[in-house]
PDB file of N, CA and C in Angstrom:
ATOM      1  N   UNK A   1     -66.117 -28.954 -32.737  1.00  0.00           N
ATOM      2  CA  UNK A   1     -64.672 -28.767 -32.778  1.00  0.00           C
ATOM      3  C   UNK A   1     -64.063 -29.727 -33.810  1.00  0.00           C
ATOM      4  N   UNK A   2     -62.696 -29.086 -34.271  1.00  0.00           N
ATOM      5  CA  UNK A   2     -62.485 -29.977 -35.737  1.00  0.00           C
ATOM      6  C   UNK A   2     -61.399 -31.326 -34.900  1.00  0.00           C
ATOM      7  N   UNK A   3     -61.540 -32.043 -35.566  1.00  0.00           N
ATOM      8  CA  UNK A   3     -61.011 -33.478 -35.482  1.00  0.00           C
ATOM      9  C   UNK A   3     -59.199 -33.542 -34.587  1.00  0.00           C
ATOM     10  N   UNK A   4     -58.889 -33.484 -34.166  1.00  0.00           N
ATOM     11  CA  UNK A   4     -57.222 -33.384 -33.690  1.00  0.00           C
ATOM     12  C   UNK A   4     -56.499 -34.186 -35.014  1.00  0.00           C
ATOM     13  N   UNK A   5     -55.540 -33.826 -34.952  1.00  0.00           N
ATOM     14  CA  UNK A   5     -54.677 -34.359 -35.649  1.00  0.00           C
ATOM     15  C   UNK A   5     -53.852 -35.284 -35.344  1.00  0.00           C
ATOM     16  N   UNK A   6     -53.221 -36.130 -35.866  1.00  0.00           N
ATOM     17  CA  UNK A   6     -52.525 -37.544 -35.338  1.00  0.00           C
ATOM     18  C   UNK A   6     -50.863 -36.447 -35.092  1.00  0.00           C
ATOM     19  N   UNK A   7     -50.415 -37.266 -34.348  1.00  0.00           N
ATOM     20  CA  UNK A   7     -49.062 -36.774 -34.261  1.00  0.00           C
ATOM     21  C   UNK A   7     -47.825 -36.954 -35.957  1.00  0.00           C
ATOM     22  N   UNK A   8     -48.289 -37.284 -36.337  1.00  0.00           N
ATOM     23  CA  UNK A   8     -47.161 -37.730 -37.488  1.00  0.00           C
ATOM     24  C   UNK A   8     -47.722 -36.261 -38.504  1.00  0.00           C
ATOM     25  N   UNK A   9     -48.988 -36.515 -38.655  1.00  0.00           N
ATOM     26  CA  UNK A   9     -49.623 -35.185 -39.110  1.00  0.00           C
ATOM     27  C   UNK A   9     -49.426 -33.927 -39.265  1.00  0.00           C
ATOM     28  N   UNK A  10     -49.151 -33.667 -37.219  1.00  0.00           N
ATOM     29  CA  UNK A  10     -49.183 -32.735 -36.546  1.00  0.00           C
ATOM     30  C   UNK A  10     -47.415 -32.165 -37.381  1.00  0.00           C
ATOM     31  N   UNK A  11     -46.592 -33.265 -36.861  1.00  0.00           N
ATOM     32  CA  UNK A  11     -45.482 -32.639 -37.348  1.00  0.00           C
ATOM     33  C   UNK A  11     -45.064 -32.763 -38.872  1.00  0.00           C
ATOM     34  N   UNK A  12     -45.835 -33.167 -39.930  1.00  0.00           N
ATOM     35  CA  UNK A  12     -45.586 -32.726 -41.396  1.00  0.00           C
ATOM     36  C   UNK A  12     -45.607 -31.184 -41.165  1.00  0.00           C
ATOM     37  N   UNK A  13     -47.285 -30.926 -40.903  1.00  0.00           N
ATOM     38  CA  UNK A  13     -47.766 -29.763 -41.022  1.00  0.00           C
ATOM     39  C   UNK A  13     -47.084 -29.087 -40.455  1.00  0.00           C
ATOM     40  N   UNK A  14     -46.089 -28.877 -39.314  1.00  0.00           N
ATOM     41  CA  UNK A  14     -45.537 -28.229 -38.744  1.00  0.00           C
ATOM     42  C   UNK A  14     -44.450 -28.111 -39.426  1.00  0.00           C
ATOM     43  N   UNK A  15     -43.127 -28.840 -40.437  1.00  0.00           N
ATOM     44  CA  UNK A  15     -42.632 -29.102 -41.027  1.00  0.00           C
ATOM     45  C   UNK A  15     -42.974 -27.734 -42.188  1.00  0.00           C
ATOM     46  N   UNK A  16     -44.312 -28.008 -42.521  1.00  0.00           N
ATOM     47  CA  UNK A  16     -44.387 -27.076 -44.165  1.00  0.00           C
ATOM     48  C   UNK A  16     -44.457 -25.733 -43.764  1.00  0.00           C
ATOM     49  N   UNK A  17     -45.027 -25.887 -42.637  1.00  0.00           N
ATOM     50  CA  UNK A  17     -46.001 -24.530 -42.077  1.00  0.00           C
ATOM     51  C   UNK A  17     -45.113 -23.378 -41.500  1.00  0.00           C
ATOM     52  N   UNK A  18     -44.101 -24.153 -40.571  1.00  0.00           N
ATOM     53  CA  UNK A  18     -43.010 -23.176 -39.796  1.00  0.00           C
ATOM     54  C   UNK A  18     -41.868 -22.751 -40.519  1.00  0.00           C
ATOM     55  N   UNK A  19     -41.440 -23.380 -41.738  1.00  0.00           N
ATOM     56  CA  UNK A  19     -39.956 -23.229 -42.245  1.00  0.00           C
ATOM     57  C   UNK A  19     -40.170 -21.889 -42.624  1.00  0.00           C
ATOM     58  N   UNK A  20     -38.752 -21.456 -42.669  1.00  0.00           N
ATOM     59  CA  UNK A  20     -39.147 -19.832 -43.516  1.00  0.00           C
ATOM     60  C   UNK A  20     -38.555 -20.292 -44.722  1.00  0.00           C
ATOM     61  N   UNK A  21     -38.601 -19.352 -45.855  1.00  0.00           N
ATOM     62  CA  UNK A  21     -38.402 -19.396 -47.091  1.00  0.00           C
ATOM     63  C   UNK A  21     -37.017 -19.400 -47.361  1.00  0.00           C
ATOM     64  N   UNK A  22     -36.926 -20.039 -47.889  1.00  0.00           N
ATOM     65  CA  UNK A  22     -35.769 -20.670 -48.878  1.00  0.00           C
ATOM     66  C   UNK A  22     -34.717 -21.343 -47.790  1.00  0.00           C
ATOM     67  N   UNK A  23     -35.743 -22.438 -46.896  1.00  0.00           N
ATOM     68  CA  UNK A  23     -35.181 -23.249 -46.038  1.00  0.00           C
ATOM     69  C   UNK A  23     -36.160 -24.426 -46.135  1.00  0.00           C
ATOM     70  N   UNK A  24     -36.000 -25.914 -45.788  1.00  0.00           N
ATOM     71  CA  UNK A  24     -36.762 -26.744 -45.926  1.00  0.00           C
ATOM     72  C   UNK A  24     -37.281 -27.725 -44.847  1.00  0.00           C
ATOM     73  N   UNK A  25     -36.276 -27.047 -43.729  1.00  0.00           N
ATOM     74  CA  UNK A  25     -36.699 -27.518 -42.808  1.00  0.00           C
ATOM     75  C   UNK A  25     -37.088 -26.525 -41.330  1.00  0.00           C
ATOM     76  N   UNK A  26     -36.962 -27.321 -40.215  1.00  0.00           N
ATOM     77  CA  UNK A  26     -37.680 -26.453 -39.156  1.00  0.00           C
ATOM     78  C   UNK A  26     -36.742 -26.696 -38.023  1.00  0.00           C
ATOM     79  N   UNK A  27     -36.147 -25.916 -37.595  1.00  0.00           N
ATOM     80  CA  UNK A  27     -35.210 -25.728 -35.986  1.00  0.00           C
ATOM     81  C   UNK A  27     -36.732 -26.517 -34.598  1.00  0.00           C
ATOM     82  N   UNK A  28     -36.447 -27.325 -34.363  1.00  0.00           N
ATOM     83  CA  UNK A  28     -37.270 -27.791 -33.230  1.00  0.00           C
ATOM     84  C   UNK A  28     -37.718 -26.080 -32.060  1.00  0.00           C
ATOM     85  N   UNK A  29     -36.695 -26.146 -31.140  1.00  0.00           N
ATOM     86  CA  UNK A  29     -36.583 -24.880 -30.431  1.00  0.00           C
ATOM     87  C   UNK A  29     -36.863 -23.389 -31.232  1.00  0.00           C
ATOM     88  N   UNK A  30     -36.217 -22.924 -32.145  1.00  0.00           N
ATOM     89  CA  UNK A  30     -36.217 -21.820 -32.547  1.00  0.00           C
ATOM     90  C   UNK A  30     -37.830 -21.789 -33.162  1.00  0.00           C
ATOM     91  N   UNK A  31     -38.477 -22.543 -33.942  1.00  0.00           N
ATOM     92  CA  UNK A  31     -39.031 -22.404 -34.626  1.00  0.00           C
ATOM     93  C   UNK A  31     -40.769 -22.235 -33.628  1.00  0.00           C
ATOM     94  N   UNK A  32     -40.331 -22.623 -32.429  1.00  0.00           N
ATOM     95  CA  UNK A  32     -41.685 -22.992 -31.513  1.00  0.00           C
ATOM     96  C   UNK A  32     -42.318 -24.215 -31.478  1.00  0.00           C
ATOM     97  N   UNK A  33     -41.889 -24.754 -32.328  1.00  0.00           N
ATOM     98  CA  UNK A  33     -42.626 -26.481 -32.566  1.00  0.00           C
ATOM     99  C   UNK A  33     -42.417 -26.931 -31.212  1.00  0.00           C
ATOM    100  N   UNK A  34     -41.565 -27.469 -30.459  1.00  0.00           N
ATOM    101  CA  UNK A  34     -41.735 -27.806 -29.293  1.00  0.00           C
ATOM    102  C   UNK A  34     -42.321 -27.494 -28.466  1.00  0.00           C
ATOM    103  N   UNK A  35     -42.387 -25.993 -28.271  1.00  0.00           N
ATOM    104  CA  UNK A  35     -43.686 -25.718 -27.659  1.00  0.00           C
ATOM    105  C   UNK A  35     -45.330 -25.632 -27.895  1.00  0.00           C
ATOM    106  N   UNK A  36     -45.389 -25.632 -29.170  1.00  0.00           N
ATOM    107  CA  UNK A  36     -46.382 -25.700 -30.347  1.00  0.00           C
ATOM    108  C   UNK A  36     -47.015 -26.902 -29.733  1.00  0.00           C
ATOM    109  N   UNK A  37     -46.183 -28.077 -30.036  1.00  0.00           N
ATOM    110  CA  UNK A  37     -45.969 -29.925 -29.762  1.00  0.00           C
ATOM    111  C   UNK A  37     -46.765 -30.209 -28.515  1.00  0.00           C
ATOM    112  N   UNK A  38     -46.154 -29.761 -27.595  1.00  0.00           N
ATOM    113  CA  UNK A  38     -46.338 -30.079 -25.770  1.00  0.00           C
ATOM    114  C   UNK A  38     -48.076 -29.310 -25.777  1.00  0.00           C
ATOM    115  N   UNK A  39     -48.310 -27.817 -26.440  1.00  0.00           N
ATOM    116  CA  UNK A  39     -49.520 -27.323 -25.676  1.00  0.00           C
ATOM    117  C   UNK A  39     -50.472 -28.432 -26.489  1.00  0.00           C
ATOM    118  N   UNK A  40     -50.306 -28.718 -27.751  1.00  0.00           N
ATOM    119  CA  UNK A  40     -50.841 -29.093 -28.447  1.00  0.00           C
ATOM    120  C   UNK A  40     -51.300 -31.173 -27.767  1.00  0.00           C
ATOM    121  N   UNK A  41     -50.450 -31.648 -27.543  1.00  0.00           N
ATOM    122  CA  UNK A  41     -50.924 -32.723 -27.175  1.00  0.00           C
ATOM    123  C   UNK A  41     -50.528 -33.350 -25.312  1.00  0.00           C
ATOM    124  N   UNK A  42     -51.021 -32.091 -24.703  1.00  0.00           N
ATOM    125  CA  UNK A  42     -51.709 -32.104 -23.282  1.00  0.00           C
ATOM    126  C   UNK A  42     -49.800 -32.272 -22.988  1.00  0.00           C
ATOM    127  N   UNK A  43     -48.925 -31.707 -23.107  1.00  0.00           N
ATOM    128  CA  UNK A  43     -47.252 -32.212 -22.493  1.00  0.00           C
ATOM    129  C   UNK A  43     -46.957 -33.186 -22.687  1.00  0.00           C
ATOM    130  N   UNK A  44     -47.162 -34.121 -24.257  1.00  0.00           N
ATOM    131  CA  UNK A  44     -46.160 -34.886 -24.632  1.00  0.00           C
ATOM    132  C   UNK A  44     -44.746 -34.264 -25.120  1.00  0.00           C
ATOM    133  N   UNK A  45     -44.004 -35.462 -24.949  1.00  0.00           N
ATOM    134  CA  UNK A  45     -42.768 -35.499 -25.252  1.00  0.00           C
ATOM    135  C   UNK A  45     -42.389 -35.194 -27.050  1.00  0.00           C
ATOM    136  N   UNK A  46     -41.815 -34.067 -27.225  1.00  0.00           N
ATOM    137  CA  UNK A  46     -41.888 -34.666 -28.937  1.00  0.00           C
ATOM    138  C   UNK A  46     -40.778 -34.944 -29.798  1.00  0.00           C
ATOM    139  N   UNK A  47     -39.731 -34.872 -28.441  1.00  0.00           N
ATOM    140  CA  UNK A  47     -38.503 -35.469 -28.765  1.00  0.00           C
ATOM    141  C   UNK A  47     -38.608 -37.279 -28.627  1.00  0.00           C
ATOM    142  N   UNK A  48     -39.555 -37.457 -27.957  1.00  0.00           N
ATOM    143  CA  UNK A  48     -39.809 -39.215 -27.925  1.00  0.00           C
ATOM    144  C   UNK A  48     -40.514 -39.362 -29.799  1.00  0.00           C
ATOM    145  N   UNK A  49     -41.642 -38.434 -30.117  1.00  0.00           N
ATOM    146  CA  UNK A  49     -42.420 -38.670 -31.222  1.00  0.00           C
ATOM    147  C   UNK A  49     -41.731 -38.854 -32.411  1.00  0.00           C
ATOM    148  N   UNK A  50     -40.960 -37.570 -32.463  1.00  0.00           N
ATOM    149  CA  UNK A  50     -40.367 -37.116 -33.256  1.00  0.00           C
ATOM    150  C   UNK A  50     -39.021 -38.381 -33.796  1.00  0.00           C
ATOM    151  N   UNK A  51     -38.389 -38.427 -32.629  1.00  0.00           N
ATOM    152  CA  UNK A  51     -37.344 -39.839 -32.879  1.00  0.00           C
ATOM    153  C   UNK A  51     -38.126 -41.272 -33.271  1.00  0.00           C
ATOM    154  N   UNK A  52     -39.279 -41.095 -33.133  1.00  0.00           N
ATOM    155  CA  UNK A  52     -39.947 -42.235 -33.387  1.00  0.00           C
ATOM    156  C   UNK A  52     -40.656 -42.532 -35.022  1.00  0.00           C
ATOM    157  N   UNK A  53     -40.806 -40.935 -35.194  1.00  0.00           N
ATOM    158  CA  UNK A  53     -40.842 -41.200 -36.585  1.00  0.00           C
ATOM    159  C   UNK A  53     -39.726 -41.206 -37.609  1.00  0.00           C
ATOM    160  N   UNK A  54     -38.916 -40.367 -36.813  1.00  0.00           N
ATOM    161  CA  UNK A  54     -37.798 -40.596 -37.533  1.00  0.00           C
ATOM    162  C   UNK A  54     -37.308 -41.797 -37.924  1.00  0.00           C
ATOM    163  N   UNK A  55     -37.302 -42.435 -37.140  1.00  0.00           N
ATOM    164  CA  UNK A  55     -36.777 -44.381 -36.859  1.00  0.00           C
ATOM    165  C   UNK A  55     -37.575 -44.719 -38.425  1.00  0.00           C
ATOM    166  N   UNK A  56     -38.958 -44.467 -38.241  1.00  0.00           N
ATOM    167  CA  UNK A  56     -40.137 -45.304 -39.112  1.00  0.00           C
ATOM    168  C   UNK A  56     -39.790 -44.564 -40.339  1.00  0.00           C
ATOM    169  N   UNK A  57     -38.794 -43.584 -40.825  1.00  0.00           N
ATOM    170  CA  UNK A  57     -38.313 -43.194 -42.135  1.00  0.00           C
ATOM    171  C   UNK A  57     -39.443 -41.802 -42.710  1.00  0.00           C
ATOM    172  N   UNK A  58     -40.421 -41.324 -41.958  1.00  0.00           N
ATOM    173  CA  UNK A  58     -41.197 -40.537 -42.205  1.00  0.00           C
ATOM    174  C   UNK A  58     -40.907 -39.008 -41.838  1.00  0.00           C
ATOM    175  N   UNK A  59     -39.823 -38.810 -41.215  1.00  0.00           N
ATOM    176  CA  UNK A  59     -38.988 -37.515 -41.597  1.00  0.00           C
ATOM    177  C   UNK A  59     -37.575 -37.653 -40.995  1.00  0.00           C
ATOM    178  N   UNK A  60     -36.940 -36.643 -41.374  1.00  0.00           N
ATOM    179  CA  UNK A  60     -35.542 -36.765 -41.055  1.00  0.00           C
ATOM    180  C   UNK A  60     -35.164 -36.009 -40.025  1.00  0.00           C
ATOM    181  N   UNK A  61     -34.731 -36.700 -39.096  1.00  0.00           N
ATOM    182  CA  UNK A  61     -33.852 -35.321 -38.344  1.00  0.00           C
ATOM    183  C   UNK A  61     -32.219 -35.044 -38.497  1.00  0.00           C
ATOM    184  N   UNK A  62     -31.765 -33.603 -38.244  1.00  0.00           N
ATOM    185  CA  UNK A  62     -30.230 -33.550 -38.237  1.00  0.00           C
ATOM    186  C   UNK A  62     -29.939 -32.776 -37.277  1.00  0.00           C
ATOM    187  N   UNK A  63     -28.829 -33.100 -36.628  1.00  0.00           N
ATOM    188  CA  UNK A  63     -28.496 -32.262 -35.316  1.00  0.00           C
ATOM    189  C   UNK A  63     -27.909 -30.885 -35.964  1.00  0.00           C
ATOM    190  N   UNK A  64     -28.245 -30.176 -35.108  1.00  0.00           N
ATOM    191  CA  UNK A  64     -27.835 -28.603 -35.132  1.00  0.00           C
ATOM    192  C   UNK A  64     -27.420 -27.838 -33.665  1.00  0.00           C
ATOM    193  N   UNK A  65     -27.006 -26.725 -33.914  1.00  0.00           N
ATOM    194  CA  UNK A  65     -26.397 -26.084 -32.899  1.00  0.00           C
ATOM    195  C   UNK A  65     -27.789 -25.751 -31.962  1.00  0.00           C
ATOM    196  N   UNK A  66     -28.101 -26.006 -30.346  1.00  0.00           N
ATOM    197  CA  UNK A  66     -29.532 -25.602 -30.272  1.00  0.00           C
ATOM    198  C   UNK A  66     -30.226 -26.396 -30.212  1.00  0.00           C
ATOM    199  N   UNK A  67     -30.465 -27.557 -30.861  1.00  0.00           N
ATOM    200  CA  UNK A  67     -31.147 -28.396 -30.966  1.00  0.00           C
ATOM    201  C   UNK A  67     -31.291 -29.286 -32.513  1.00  0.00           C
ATOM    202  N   UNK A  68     -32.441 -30.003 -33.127  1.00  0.00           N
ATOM    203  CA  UNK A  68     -32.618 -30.614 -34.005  1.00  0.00           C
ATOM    204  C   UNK A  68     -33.213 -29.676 -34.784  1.00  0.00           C
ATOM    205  N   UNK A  69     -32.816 -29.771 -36.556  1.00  0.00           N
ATOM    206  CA  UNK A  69     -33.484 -29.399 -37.561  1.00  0.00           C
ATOM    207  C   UNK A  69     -34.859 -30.757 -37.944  1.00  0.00           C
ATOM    208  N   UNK A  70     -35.953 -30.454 -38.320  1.00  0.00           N
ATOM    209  CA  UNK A  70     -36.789 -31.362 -38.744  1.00  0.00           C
ATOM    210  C   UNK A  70     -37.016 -31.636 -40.512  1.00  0.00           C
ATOM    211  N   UNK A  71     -37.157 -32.177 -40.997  1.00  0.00           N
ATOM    212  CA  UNK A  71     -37.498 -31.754 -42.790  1.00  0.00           C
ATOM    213  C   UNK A  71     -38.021 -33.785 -43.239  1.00  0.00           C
ATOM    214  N   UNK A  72     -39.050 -32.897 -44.134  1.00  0.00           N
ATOM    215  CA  UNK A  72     -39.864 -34.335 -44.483  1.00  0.00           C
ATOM    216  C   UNK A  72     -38.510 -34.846 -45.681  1.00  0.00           C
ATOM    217  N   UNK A  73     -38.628 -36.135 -45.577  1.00  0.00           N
ATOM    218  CA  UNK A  73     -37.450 -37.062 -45.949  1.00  0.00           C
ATOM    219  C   UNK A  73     -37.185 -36.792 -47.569  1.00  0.00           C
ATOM    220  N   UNK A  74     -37.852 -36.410 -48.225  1.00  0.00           N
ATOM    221  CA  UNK A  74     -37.492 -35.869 -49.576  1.00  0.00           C
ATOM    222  C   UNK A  74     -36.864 -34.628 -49.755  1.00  0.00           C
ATOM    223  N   UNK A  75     -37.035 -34.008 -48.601  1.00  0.00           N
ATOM    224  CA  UNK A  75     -36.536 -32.026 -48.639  1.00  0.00           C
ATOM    225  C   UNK A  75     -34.679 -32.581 -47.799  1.00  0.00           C
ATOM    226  N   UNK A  76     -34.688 -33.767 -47.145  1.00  0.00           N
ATOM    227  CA  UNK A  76     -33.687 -33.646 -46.455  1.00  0.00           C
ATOM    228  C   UNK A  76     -32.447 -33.670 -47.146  1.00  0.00           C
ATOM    229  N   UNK A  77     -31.369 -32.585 -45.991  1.00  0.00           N
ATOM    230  CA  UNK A  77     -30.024 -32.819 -47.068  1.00  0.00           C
ATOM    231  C   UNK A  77     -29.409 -34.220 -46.935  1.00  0.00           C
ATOM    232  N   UNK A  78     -28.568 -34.583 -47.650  1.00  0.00           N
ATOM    233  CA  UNK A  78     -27.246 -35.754 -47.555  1.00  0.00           C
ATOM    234  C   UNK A  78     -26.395 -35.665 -46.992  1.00  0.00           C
ATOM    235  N   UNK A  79     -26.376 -35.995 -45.723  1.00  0.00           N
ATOM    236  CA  UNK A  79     -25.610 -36.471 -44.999  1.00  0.00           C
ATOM    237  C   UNK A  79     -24.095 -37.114 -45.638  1.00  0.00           C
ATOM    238  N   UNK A  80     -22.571 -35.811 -45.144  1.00  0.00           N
ATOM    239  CA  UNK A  80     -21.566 -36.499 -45.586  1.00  0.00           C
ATOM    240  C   UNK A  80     -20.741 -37.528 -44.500  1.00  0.00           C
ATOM    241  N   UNK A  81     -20.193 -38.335 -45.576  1.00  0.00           N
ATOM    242  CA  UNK A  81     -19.969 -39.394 -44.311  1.00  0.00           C
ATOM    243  C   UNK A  81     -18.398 -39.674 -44.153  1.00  0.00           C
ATOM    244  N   UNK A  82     -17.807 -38.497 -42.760  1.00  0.00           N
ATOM    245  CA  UNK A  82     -16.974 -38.001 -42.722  1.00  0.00           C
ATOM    246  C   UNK A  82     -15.676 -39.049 -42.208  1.00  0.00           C
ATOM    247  N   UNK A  83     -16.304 -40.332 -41.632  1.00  0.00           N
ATOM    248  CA  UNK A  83     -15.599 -41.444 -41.390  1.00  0.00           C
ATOM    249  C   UNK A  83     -14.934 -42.251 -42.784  1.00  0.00           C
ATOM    250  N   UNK A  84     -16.156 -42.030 -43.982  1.00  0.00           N
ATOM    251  CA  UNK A  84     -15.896 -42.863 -45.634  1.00  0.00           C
ATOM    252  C   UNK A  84     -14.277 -41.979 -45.801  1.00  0.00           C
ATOM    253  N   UNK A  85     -15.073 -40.413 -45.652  1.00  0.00           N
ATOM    254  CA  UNK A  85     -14.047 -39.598 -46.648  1.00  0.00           C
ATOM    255  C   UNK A  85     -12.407 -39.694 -46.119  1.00  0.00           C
ATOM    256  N   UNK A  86     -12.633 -40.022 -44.784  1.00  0.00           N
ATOM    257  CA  UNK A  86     -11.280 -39.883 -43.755  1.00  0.00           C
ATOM    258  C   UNK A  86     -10.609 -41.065 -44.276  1.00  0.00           C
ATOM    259  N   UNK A  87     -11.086 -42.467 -44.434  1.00  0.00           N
ATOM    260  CA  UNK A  87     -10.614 -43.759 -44.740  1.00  0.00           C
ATOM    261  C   UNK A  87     -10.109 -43.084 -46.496  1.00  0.00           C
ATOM    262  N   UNK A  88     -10.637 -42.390 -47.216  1.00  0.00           N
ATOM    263  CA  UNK A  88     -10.419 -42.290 -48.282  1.00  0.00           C
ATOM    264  C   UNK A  88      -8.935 -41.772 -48.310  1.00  0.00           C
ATOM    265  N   UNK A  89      -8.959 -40.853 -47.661  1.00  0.00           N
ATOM    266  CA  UNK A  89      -7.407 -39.329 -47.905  1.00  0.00           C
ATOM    267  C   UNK A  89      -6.847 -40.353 -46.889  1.00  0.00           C
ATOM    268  N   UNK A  90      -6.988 -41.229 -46.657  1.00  0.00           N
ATOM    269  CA  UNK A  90      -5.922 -41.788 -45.556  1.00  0.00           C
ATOM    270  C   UNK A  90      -5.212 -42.900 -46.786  1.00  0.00           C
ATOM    271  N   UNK A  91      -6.147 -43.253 -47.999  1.00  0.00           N
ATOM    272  CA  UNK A  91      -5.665 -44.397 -48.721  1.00  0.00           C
ATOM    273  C   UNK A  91      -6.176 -45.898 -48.874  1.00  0.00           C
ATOM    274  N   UNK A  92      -7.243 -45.910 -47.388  1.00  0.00           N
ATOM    275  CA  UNK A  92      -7.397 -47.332 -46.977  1.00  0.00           C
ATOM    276  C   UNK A  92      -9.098 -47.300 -47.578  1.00  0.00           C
TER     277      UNK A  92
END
């Protein structure tokens, strides 16, 4: 049997593998990864994993309607930062 895969691994590959085309990232729920995640490493958590790599800068997450989008940290969009822009049109 071939080697398991580490969890950080698990979710690149899941990352490249699940997106559909001309999208760069992956809907947690919609996409099956969560369930993919859990059969795959005996019912871990992969909302614990997942936030954990996120933390360590090795992919990004962004909230979405549903749940989290996933995307490796170079595919991710930019975040606007709606508190800067508000202080801006306010003047201050």
């Amino acid at each position: 049997m071939a080697e398991k895969l580490s969890q950080e691994e698990f979710v690149k590959k899941a990352i490249v593998s699940l997106r559909k085309e001309g999208y760069k990232g992956i809907h947690t729920v919609y996409s099956g990864f969560n369930t993919a995640f859990k059969k795959y490493f005996d019912g871990e958590d992969p909302i614990k994993v997942t936030t954990q790599l996120a933390a360590e800068g090795k992919i990004v997450i962004r909230p979405v309607k549903g749940g989290v989008m996933l995307y490796l940290p170079e595919d991710a969009p930019q975040m606007k930062n709606a508190g800067e822009d508000a202080l801006k049109k306010m003047g201050l």
